[in-house]
Protein backbone atom coordinates (compact mmCIF):
# COMPACT_ATOMS: atom_id res chain seq x y z
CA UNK A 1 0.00 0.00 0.00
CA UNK A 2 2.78 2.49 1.40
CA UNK A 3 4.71 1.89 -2.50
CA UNK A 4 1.12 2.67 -4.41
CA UNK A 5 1.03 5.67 -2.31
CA UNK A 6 4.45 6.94 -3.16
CA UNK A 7 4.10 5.68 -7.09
CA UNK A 8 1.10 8.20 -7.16
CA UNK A 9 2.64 10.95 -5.56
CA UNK A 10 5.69 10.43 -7.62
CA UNK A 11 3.82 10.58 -10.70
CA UNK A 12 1.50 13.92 -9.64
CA UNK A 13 4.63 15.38 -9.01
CA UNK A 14 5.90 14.88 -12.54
CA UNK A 15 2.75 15.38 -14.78
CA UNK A 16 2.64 18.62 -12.22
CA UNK A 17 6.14 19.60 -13.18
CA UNK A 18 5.37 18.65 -17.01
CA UNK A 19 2.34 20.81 -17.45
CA UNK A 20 3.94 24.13 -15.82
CA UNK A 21 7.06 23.20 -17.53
CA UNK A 22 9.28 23.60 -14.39
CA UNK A 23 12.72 22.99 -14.55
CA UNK A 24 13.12 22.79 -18.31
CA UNK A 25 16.11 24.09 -20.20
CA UNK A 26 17.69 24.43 -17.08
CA UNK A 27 15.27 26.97 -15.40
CA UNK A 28 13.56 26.85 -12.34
CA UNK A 29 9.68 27.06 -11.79
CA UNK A 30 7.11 26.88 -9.07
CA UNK A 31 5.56 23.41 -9.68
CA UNK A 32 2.18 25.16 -7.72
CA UNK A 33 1.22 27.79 -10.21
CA UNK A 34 0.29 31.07 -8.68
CA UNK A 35 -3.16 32.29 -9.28
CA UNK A 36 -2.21 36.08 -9.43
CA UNK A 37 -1.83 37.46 -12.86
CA UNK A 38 1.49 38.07 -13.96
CA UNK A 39 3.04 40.86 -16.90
CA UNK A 40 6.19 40.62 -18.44
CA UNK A 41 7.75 43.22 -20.54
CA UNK A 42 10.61 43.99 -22.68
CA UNK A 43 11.23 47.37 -24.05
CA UNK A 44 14.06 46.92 -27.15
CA UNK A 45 14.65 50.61 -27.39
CA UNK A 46 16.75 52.42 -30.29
CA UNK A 47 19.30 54.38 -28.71
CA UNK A 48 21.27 56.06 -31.68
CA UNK A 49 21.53 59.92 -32.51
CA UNK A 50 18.11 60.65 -33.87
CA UNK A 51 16.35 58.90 -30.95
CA UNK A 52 17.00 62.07 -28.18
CA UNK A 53 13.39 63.24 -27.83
CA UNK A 54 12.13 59.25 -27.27
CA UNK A 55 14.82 58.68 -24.35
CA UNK A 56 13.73 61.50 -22.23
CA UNK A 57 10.23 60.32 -22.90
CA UNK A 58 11.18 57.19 -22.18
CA UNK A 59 12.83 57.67 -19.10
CA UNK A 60 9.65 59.66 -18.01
CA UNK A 61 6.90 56.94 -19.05
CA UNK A 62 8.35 54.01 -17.75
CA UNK A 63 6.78 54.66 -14.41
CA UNK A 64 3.72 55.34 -16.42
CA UNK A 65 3.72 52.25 -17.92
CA UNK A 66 4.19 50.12 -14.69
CA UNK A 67 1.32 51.94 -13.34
CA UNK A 68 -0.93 51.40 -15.97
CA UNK A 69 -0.11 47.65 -15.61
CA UNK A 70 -0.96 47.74 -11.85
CA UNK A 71 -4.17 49.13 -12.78
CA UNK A 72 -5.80 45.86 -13.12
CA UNK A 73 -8.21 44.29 -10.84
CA UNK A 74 -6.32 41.86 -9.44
CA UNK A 75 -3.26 43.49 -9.31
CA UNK A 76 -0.62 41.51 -11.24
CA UNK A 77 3.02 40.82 -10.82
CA UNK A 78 5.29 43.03 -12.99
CA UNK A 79 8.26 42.07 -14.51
CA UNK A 80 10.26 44.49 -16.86
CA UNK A 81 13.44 43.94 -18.61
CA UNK A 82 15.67 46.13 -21.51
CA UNK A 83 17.56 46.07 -24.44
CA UNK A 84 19.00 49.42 -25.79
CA UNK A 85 20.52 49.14 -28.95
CA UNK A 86 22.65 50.86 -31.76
CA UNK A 87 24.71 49.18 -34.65
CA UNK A 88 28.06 47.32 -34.68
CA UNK A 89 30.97 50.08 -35.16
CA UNK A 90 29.36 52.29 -32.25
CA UNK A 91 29.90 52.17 -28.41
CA UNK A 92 28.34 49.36 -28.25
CA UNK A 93 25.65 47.19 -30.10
CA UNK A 94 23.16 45.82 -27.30
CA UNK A 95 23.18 46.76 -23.55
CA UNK A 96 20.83 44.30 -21.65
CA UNK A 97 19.08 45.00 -18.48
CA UNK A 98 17.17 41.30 -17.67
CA UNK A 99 13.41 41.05 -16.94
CA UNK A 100 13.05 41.44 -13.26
CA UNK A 101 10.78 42.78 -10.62
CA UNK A 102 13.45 45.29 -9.39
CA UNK A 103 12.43 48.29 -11.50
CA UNK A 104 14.53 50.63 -9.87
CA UNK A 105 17.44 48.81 -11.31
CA UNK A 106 15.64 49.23 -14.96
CA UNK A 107 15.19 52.08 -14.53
CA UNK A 108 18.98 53.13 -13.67
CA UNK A 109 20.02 51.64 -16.37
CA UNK A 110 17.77 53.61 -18.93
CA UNK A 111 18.42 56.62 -17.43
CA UNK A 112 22.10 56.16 -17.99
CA UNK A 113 21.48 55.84 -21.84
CA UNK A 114 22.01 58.64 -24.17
CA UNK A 115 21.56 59.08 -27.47
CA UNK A 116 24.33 58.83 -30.00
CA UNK A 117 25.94 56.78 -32.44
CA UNK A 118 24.10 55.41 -35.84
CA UNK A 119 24.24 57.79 -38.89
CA UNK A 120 24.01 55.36 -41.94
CA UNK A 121 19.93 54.21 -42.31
CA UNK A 122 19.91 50.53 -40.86
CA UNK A 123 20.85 49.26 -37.29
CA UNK A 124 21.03 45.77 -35.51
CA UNK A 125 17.71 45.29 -34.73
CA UNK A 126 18.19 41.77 -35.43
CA UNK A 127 20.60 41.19 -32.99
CA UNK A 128 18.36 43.48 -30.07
CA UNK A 129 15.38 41.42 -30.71
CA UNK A 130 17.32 38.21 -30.65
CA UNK A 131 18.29 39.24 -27.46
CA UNK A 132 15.09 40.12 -26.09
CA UNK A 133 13.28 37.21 -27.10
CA UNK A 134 15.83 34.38 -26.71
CA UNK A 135 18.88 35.55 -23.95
CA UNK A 136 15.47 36.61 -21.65
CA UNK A 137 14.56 34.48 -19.15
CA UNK A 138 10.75 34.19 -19.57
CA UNK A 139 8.40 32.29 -17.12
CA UNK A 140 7.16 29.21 -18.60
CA UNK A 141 3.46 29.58 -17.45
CA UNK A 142 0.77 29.82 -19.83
CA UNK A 143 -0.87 32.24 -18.16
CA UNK A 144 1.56 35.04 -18.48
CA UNK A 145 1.20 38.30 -20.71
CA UNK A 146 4.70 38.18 -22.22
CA UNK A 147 4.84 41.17 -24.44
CA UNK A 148 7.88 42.84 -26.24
CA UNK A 149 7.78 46.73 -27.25
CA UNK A 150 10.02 47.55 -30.09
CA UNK A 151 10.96 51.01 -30.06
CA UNK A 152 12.73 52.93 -33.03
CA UNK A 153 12.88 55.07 -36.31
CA UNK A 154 15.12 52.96 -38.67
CA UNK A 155 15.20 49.28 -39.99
CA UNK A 156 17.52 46.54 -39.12
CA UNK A 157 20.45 45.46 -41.34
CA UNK A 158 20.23 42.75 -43.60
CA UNK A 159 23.61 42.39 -44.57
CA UNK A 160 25.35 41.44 -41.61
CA UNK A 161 27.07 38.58 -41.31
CA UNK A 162 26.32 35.61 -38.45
CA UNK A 163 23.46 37.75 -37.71
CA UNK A 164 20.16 36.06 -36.46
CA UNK A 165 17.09 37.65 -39.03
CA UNK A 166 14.17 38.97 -37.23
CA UNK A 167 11.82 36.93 -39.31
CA UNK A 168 13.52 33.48 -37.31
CA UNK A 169 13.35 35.28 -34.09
CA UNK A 170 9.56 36.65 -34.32
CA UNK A 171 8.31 32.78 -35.34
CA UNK A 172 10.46 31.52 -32.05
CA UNK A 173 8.62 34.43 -30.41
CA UNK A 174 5.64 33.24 -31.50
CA UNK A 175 5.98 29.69 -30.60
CA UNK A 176 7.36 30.89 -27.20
CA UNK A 177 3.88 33.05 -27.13
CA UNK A 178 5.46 36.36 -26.43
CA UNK A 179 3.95 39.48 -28.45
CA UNK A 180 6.21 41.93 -29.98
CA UNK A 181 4.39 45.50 -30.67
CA UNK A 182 6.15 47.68 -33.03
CA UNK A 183 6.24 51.55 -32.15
CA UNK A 184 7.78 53.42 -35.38
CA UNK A 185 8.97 56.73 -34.20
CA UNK A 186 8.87 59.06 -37.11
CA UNK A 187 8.10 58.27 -40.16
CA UNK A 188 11.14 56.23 -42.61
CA UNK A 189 9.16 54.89 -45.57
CA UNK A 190 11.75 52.12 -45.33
CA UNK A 191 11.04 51.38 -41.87
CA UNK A 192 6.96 51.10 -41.90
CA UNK A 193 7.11 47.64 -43.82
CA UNK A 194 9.58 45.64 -41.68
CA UNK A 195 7.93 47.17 -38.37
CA UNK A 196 4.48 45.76 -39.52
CA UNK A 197 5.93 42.53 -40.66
CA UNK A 198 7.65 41.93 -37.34
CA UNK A 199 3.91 42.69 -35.00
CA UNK A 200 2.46 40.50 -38.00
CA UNK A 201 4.27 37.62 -37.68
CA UNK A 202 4.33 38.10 -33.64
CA UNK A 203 0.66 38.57 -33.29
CA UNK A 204 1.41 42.04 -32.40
CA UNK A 205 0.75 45.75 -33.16
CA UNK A 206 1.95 48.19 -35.17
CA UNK A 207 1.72 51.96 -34.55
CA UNK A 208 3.27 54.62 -35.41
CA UNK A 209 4.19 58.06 -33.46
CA UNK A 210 6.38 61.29 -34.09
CA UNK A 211 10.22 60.67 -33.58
CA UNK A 212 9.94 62.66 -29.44
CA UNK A 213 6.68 60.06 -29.40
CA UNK A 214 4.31 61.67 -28.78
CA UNK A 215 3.63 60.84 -24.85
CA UNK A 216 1.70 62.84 -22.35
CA UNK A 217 4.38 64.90 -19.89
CA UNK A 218 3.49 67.17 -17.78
CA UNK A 219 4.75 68.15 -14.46
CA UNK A 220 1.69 68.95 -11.74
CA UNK A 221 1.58 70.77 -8.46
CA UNK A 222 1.07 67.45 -6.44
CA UNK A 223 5.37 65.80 -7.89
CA UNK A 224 7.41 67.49 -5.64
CA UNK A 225 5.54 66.64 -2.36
CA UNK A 226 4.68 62.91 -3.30
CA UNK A 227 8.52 62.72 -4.36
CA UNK A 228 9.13 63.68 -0.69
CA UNK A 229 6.80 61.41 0.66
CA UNK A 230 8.45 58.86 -1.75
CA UNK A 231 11.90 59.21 0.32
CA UNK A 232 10.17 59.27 3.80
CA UNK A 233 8.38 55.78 2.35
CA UNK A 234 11.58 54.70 2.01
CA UNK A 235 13.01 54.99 4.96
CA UNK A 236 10.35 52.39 6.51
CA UNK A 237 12.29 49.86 4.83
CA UNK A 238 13.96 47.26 7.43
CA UNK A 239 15.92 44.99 5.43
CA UNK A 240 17.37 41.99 7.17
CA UNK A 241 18.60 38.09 6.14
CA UNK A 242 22.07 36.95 5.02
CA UNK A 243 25.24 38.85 4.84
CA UNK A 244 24.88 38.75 1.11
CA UNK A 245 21.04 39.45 0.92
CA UNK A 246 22.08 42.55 2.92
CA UNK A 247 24.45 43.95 0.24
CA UNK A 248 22.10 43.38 -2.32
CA UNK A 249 19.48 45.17 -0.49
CA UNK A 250 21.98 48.44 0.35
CA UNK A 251 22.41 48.38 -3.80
CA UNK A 252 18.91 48.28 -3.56
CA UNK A 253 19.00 51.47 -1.53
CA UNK A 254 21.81 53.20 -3.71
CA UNK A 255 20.18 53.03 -6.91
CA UNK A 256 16.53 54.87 -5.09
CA UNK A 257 19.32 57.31 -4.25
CA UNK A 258 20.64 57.64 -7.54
CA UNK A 259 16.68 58.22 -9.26
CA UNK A 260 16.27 60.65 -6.42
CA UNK A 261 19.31 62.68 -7.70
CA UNK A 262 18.89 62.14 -11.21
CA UNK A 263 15.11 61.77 -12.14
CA UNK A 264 12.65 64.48 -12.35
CA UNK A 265 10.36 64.87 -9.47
CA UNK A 266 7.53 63.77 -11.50
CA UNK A 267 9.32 60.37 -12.24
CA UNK A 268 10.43 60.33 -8.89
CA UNK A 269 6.26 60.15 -8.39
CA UNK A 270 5.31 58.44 -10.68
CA UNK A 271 7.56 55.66 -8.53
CA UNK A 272 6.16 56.11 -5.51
CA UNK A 273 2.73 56.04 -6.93
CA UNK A 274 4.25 52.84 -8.32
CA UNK A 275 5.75 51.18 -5.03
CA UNK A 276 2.55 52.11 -2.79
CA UNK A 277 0.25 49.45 -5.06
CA UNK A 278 0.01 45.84 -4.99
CA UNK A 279 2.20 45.30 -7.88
CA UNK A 280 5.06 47.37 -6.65
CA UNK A 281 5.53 45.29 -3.58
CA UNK A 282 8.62 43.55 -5.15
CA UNK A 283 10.22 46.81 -6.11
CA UNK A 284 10.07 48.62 -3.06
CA UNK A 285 10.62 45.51 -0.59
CA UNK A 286 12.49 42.84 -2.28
CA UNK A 287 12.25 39.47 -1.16
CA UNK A 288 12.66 39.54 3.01
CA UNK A 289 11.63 43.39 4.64
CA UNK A 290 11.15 43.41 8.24
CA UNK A 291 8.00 45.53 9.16
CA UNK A 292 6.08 43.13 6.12
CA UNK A 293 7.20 40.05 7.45
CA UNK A 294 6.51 40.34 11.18
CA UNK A 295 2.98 42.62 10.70
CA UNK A 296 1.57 41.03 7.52
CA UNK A 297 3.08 37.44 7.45
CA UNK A 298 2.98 36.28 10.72
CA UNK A 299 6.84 36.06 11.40
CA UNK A 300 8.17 35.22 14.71
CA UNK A 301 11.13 37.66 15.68
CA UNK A 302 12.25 34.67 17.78
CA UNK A 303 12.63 33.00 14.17
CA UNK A 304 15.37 35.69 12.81
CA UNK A 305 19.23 35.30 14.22
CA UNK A 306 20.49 38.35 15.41
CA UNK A 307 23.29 38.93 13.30
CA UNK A 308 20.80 38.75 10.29
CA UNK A 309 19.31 41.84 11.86
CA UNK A 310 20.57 45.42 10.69
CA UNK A 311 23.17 46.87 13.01
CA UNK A 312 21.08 49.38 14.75
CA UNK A 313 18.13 46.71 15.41
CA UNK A 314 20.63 43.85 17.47
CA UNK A 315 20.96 46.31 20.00
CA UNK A 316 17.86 46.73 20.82
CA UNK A 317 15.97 43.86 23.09
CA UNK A 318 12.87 42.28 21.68
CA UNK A 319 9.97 44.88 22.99
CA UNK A 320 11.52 47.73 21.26
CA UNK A 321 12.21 45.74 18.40
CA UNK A 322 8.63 45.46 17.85
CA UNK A 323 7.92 49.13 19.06
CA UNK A 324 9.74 49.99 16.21
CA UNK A 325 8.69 47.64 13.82
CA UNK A 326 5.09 49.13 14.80
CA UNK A 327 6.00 52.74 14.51
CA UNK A 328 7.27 52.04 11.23
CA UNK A 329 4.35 50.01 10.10
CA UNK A 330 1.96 52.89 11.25
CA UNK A 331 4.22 55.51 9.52
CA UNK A 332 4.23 53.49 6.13
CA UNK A 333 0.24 52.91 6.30
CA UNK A 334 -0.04 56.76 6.78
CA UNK A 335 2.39 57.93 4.39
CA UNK A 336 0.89 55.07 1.63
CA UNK A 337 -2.72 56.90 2.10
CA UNK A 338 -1.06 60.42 1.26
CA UNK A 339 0.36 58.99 -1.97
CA UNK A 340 -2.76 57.50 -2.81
CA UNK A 341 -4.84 60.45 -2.38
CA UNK A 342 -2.16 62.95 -4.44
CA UNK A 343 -1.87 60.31 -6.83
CA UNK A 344 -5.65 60.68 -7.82
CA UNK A 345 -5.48 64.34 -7.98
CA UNK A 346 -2.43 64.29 -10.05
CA UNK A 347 -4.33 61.63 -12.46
CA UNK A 348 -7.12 63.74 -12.66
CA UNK A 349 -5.23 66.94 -13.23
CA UNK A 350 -3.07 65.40 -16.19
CA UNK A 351 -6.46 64.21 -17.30
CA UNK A 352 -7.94 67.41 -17.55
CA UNK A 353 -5.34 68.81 -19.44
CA UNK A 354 -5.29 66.37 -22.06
CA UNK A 355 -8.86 66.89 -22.36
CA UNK A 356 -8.24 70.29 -23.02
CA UNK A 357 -5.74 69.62 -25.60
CA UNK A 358 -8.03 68.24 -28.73
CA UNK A 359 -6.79 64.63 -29.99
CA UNK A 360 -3.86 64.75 -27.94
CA UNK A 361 -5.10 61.62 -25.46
CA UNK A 362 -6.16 59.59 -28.56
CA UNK A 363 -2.78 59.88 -30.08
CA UNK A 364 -0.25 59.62 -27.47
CA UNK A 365 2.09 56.92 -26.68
CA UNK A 366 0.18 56.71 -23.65
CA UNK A 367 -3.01 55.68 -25.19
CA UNK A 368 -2.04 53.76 -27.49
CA UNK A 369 0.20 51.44 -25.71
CA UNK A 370 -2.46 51.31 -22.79
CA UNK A 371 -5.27 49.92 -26.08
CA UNK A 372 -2.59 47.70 -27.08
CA UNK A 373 -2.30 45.73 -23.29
CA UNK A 374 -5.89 46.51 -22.83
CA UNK A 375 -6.53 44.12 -25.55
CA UNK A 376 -3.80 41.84 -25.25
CA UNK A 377 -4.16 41.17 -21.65
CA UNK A 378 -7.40 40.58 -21.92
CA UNK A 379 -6.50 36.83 -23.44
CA UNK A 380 -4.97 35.96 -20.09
CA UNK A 381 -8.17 37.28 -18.38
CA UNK A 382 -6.20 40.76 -16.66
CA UNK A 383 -8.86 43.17 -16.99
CA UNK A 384 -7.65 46.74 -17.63
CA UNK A 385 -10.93 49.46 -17.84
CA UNK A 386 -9.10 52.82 -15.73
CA UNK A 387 -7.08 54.02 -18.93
CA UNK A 388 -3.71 54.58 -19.23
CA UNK A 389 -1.78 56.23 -15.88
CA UNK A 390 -0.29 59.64 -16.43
């Protein structure tokens, strides 16, 4: 009886494994699939000379993005990832950020790119998309919106040698059921064809914007104090675990330094809007935060080692350990609510404006990337119906 038993567990376990296609080419998956939704996105983004105007938009609607994502009811998990790209002869050809829940770290890395390089038509496209769709780690569940965005003016070479075409890599894209949407900025004659062939054979979309594209930015009277909030939210954070988990989680803290310095207060926002939702849990906390663990999870303090404690917390005894812990959970919860509440006044002043402006909402980046996941999405049941997020 006891060998039946374990025979039928065995086998559960492997059809189980099979069907969520855990552990195959040497990745690792949860063999219990989670029931939240999930998003994950690429952006393959032309970073040559003529693409100035789309950086700094870019570097401003990122945020956007991820909080247009977390506008679904449930909220899903967000993964983004990056490949900025140029042409062989330049700086460099590809830089690749991987798909991760750590935005901040995407986010430092595109707002370290500048335009330059290019200058004669054609650039390796081929190779960025290659690398988007093949050197990414995707998730292996079904369920997943795995969607790439394609971002340039000009078409990829054809004439390079040991170069992987894009028609090979959209049909593995398609087989691998990841979308690529095509965003022409500008408007080469030569480049309209290719982008539409590369959404058609991708079961994507193709649109086209003007080479700055075309986004909504404006800066409101509600940035600069939500920014300040945003630093004060950060300072709840109470990392603790291994030596090494530690030093990832002070990088963690350097690169929110480095967006405060660098970023415009309405990016800077448009974060903390980010990190005080559902989906921006994993940004904002990483994997093991203190004041989350011990107030929302249930974890014993008598379960954590001292020494995996931060230095200021193992000399305190165990009452004002979770004094503080408290304080700081009372302090987030308060600070949270302010961000909510400025972050619906600034949607609703952007809103207005745009309004105001005639046709400027229906042909922004903004909406028209938010209609393209709208409709996307809605194959792996995540319902979007808010718009996109200013």
């Amino acid at each position: 009886m006891k060998t039946k038993k374990i025979l039928s567990l065995t086998l559960m376990l492997f059809f189980s494994v099979s069907a969520s296609g855990a552990f195959a080419s040497g990745e690792t998956a949860s063999i219990i699939q989670s029931e939240q939704p999930a998003v994950e996105v690429m952006f393959v983004l032309d970073t040559t000379g003529s693409m100035g105007g789309l950086i700094a938009a870019a570097k401003e609607k990122i945020w956007s993005i991820a909080n247009t994502l977390s506008s679904a009811d449930p909220a899903p998990e967000i993964k983004m990832g990056l490949v900025g790209y140029r042409d062989r002869g330049d700086q460099y050809v590809t830089v690749f950020t991987p798909l991760s829940d750590d935005l901040d770290t995407v986010y430092s890395n595109l707002m370290k790119f500048k335009a330059g390089g290019g200058g004669d038509g054609p650039e390796s496209v081929n190779q960025a998309l290659h690398e988007a769709v093949i050197r990414t780690v995707w998730s292996r569940n079904a369920s997943v919106y795995r969607v790439i965005f394609l971002v340039g003016d000009a078409r990829p070479h054809m004439d390079y040698d040991n170069d992987i075409k894009y028609r090979e890599t959209c049909r593995k894209a398609a087989d691998k059921n990841i979308i690529i949407n095509t965003i022409q900025c500008g408007n080469m004659q030569a480049t309209r064809p290719v982008w539409q062939e590369i959404a058609k054979i991708a079961f994507g979309e193709y649109f086209q914007v003007a080479q700055a594209g075309s986004a909504v930015l404006y800066d409101t009277p509600y940035d600069k104090e939500i920014a300040q909030l945003s630093r004060k939210l950060d300072n709840t954070r109470i990392f603790y675990g291994s030596a090494d988990y530690m030093r990832e989680m002070e990088s963690r803290k350097d690169k929110a330094d480095e967006i405060y310095e660098a970023a415009a207060p309405s990016a800077v926002a448009k974060r903390a809007i980010f990190n005080s939702k559902a989906s921006g849990e994993k940004n904002f906390l990483g994997k093991k935060e203190l004041v989350l663990d011990v107030e929302t999870k249930g974890v014993s303090l008598d379960e954590i080692k001292k020494e995996e404690l931060p230095g200021a917390l193992q000399e305190m005894d165990s009452d004002e350990i979770k004094n503080h812990i408290k304080e700081q959970s009372l302090l987030r919860k308060a600070l949270q609510a302010k961000i909510d509440g400025l972050a619906k006044k600034r949607q609703a002043h952007i809103e207005n404006l745009v309004k105001n402006e005639a046709g400027k909402g229906v042909e922004s980046l903004d909406t028209k990337i938010y209609n393209c996941i709208k409709t996307q999405a809605a194959d792996k049941k995540i319902v979007y119906t808010d718009g996109p997020a200013y």
